[in-house]
PDB file of N, CA and C in Angstrom:
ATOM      1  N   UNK A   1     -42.201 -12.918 -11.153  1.00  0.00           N
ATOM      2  CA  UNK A   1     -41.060 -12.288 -10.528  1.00  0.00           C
ATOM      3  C   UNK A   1     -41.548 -11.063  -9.748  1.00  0.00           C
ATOM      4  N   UNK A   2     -41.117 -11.000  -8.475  1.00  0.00           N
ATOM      5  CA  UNK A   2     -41.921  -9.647  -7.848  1.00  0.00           C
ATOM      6  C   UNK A   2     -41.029  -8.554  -7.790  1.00  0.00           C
ATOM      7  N   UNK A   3     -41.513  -7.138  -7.641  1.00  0.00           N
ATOM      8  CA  UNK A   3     -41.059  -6.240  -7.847  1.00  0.00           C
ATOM      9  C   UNK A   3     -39.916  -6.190  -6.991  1.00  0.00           C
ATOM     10  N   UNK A   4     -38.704  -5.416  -7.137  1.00  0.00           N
ATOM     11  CA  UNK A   4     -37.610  -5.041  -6.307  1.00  0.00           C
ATOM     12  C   UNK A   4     -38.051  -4.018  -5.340  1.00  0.00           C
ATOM     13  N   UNK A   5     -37.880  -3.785  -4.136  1.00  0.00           N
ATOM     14  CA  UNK A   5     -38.375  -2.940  -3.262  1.00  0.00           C
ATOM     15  C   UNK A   5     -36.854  -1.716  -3.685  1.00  0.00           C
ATOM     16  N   UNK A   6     -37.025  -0.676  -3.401  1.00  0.00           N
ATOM     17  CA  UNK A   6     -35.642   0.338  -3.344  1.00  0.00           C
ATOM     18  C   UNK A   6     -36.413   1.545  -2.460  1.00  0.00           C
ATOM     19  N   UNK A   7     -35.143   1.951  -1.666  1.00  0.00           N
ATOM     20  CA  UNK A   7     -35.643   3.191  -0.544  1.00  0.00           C
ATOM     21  C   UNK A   7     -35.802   4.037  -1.308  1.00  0.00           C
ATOM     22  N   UNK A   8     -36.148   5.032  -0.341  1.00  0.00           N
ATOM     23  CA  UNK A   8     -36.530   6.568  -0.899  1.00  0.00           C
ATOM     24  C   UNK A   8     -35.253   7.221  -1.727  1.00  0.00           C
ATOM     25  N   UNK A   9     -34.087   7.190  -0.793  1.00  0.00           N
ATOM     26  CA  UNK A   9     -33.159   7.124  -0.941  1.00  0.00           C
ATOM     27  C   UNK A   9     -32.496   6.670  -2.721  1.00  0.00           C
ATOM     28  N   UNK A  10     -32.731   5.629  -2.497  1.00  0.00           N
ATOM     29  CA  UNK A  10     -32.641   4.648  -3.963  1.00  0.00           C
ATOM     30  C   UNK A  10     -33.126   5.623  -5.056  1.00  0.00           C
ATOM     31  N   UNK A  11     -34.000   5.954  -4.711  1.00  0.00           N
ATOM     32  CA  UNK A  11     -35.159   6.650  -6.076  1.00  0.00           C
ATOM     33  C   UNK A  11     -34.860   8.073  -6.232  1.00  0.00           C
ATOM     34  N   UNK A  12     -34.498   8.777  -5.067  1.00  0.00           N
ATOM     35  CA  UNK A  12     -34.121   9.942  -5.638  1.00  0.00           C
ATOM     36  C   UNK A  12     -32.480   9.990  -5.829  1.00  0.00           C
ATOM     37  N   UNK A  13     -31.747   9.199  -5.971  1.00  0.00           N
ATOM     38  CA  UNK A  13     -30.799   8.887  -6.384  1.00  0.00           C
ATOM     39  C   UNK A  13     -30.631   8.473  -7.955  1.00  0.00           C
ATOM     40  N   UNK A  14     -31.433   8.035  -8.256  1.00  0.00           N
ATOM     41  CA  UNK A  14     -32.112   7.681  -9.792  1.00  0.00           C
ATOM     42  C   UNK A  14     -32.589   8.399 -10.272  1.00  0.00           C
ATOM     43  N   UNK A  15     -33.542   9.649  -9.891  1.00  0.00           N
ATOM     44  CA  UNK A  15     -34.248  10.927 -10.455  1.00  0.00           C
ATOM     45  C   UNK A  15     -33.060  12.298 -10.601  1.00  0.00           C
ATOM     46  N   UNK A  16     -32.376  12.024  -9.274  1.00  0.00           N
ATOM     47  CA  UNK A  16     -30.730  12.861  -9.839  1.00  0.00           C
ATOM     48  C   UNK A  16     -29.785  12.831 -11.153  1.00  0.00           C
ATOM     49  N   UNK A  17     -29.785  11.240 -11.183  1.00  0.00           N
ATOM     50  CA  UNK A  17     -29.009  11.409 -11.626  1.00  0.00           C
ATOM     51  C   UNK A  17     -29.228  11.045 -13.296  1.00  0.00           C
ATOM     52  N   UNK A  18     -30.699  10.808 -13.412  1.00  0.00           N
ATOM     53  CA  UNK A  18     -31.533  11.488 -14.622  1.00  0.00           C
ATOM     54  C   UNK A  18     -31.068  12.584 -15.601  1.00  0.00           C
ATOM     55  N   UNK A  19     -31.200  13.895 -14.182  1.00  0.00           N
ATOM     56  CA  UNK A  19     -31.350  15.200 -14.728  1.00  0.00           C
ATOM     57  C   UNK A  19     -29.836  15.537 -14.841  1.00  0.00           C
ATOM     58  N   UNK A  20     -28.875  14.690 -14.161  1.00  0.00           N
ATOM     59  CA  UNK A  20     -27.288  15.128 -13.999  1.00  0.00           C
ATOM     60  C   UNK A  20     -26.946  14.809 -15.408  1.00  0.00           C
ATOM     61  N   UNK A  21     -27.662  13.962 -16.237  1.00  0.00           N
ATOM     62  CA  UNK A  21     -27.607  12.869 -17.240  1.00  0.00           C
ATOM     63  C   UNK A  21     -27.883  14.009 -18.344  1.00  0.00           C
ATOM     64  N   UNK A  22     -28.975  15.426 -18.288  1.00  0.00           N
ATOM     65  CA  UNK A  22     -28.837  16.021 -19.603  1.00  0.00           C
ATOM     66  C   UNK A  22     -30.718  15.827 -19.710  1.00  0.00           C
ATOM     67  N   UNK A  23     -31.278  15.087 -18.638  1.00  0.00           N
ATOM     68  CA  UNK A  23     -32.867  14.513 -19.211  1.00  0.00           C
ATOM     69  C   UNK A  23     -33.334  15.840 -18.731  1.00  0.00           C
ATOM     70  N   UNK A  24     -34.573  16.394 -19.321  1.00  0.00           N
ATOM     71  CA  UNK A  24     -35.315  17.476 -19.208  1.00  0.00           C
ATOM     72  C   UNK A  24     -36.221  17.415 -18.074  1.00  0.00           C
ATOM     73  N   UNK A  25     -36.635  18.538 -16.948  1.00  0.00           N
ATOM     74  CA  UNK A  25     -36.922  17.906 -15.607  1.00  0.00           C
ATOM     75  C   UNK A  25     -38.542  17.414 -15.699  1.00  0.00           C
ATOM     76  N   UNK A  26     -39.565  18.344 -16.880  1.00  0.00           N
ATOM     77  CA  UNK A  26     -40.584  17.920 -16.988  1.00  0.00           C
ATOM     78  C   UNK A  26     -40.687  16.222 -17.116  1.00  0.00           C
ATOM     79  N   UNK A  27     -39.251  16.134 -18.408  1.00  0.00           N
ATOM     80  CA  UNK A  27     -39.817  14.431 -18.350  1.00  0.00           C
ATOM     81  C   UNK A  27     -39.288  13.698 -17.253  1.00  0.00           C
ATOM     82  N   UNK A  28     -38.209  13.901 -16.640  1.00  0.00           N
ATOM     83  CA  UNK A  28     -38.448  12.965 -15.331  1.00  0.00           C
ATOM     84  C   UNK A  28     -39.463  12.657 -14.726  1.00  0.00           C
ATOM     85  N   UNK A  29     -39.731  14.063 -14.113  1.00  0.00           N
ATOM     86  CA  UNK A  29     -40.602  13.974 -13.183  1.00  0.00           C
ATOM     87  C   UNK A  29     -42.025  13.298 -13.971  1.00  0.00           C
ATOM     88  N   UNK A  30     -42.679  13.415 -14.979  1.00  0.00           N
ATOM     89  CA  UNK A  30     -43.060  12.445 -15.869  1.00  0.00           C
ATOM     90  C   UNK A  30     -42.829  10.605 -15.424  1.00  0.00           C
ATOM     91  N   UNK A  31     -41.980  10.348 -15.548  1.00  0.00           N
ATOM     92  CA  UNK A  31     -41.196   9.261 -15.494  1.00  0.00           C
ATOM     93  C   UNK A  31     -41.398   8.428 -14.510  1.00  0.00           C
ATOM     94  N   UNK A  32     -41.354   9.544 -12.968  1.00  0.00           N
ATOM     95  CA  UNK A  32     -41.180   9.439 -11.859  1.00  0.00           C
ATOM     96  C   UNK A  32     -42.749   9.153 -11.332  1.00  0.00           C
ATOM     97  N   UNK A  33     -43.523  10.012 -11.903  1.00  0.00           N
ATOM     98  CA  UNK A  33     -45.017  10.258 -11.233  1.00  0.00           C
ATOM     99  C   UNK A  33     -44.903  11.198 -10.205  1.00  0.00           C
ATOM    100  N   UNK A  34     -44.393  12.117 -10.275  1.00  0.00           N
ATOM    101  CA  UNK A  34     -44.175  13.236  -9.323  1.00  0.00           C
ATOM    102  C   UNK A  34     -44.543  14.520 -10.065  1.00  0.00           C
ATOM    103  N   UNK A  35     -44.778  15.693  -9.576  1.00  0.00           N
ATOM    104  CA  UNK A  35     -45.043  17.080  -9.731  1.00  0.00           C
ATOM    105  C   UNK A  35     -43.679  17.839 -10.159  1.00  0.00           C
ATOM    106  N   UNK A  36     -43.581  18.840 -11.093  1.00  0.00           N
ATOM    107  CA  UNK A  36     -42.302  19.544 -11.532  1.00  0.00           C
ATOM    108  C   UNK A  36     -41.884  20.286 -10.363  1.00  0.00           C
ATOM    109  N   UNK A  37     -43.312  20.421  -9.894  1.00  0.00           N
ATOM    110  CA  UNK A  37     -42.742  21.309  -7.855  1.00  0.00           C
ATOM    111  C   UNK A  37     -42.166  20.592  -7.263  1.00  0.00           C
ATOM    112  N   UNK A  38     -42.225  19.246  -6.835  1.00  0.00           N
ATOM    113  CA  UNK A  38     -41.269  18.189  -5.898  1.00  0.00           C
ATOM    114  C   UNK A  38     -40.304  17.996  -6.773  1.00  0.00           C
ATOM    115  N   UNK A  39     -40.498  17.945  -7.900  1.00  0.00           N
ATOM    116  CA  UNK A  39     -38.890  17.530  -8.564  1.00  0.00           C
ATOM    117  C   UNK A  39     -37.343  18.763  -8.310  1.00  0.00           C
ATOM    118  N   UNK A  40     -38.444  19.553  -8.615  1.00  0.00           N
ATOM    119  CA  UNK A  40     -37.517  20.832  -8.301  1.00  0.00           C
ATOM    120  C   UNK A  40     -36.736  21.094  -6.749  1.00  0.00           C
ATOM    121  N   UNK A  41     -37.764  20.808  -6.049  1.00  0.00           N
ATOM    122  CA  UNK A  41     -37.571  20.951  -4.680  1.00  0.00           C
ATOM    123  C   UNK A  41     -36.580  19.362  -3.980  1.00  0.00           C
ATOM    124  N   UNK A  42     -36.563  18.628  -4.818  1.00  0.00           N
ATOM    125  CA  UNK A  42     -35.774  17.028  -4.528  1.00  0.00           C
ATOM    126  C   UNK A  42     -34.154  17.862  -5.205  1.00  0.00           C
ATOM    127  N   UNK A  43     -34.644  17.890  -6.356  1.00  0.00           N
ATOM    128  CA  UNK A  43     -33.200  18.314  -7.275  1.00  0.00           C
ATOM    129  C   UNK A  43     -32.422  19.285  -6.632  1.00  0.00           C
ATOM    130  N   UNK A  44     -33.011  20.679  -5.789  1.00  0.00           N
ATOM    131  CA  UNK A  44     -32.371  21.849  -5.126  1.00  0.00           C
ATOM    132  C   UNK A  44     -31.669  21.642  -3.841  1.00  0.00           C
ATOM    133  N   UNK A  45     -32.541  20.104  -3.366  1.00  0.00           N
ATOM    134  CA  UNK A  45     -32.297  19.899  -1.797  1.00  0.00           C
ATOM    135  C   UNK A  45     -30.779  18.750  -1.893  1.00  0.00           C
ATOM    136  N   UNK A  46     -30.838  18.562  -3.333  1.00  0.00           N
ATOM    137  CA  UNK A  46     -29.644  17.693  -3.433  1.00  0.00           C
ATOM    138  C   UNK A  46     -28.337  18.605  -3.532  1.00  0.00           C
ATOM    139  N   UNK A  47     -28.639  19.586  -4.620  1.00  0.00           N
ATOM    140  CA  UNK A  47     -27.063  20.526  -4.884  1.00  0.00           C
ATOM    141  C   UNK A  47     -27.172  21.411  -3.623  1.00  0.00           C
ATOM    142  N   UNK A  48     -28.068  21.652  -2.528  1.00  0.00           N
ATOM    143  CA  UNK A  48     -28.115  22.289  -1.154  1.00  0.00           C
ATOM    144  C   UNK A  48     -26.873  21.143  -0.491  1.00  0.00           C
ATOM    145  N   UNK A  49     -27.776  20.196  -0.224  1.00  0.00           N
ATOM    146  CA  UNK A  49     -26.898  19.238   0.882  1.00  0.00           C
ATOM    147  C   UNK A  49     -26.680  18.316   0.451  1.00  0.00           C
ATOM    148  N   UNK A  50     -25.948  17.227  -0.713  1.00  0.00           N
ATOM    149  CA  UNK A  50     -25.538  16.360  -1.179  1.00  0.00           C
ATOM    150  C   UNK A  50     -26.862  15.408  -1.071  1.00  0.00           C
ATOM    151  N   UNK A  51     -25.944  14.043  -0.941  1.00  0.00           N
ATOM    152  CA  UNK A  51     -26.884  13.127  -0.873  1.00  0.00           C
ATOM    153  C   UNK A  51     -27.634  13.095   0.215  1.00  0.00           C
ATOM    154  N   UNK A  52     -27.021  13.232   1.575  1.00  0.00           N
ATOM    155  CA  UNK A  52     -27.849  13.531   3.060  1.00  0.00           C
ATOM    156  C   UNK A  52     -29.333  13.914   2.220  1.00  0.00           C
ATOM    157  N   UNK A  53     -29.322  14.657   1.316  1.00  0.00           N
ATOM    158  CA  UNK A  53     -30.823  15.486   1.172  1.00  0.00           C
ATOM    159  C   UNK A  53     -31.578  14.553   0.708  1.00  0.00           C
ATOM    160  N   UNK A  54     -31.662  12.787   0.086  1.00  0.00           N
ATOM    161  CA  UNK A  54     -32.122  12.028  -0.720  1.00  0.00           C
ATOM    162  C   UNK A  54     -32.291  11.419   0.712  1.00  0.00           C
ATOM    163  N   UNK A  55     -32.059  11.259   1.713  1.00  0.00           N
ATOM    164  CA  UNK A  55     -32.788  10.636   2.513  1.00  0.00           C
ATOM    165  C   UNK A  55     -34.104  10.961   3.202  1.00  0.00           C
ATOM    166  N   UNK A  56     -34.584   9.956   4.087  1.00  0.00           N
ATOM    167  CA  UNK A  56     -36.676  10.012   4.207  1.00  0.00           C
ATOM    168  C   UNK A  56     -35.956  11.402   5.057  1.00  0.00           C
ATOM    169  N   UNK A  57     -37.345  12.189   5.536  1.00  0.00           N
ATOM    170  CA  UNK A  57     -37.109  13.519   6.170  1.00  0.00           C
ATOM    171  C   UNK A  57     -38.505  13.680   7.007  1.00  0.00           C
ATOM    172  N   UNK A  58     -38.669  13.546   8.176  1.00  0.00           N
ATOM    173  CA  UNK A  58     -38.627  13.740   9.297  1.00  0.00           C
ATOM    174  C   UNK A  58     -40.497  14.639   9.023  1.00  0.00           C
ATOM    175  N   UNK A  59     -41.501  14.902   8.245  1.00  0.00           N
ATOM    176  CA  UNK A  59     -42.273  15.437   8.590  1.00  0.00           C
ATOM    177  C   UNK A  59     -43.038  16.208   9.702  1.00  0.00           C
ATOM    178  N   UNK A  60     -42.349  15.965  10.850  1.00  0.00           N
ATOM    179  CA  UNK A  60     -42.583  16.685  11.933  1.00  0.00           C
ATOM    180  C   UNK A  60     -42.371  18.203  12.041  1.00  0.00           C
TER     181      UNK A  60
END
């Protein structure tokens, strides 16, 4: 069975709503394979600008 593909979008939608859930952010981000610095900075950019903020972003 092959893996399900899910956007960026998808995933930090799932890491939100983790921590909305009561989960502690070390272990997400644990969970996730991410740094407590990007988690923080995903989680802040969400209660900043809703979901808009869970979408890809423009590195330029």
């Amino acid at each position: 069975m092959p893996w399900r593909e899910c956007s960026v979008m998808e995933e930090g939608l799932r890491f939100v709503a983790r921590l909305l859930e009561g989960e502690g952010m070390s272990e997400v981000c644990r969970a996730f394979g991410i740094s407590r610095k990007t988690g923080y900075k995903i989680f802040n950019r969400y209660q900043d600008e809703g979901l808009e903020a869970l979408c890809d972003r423009s590195r330029r």
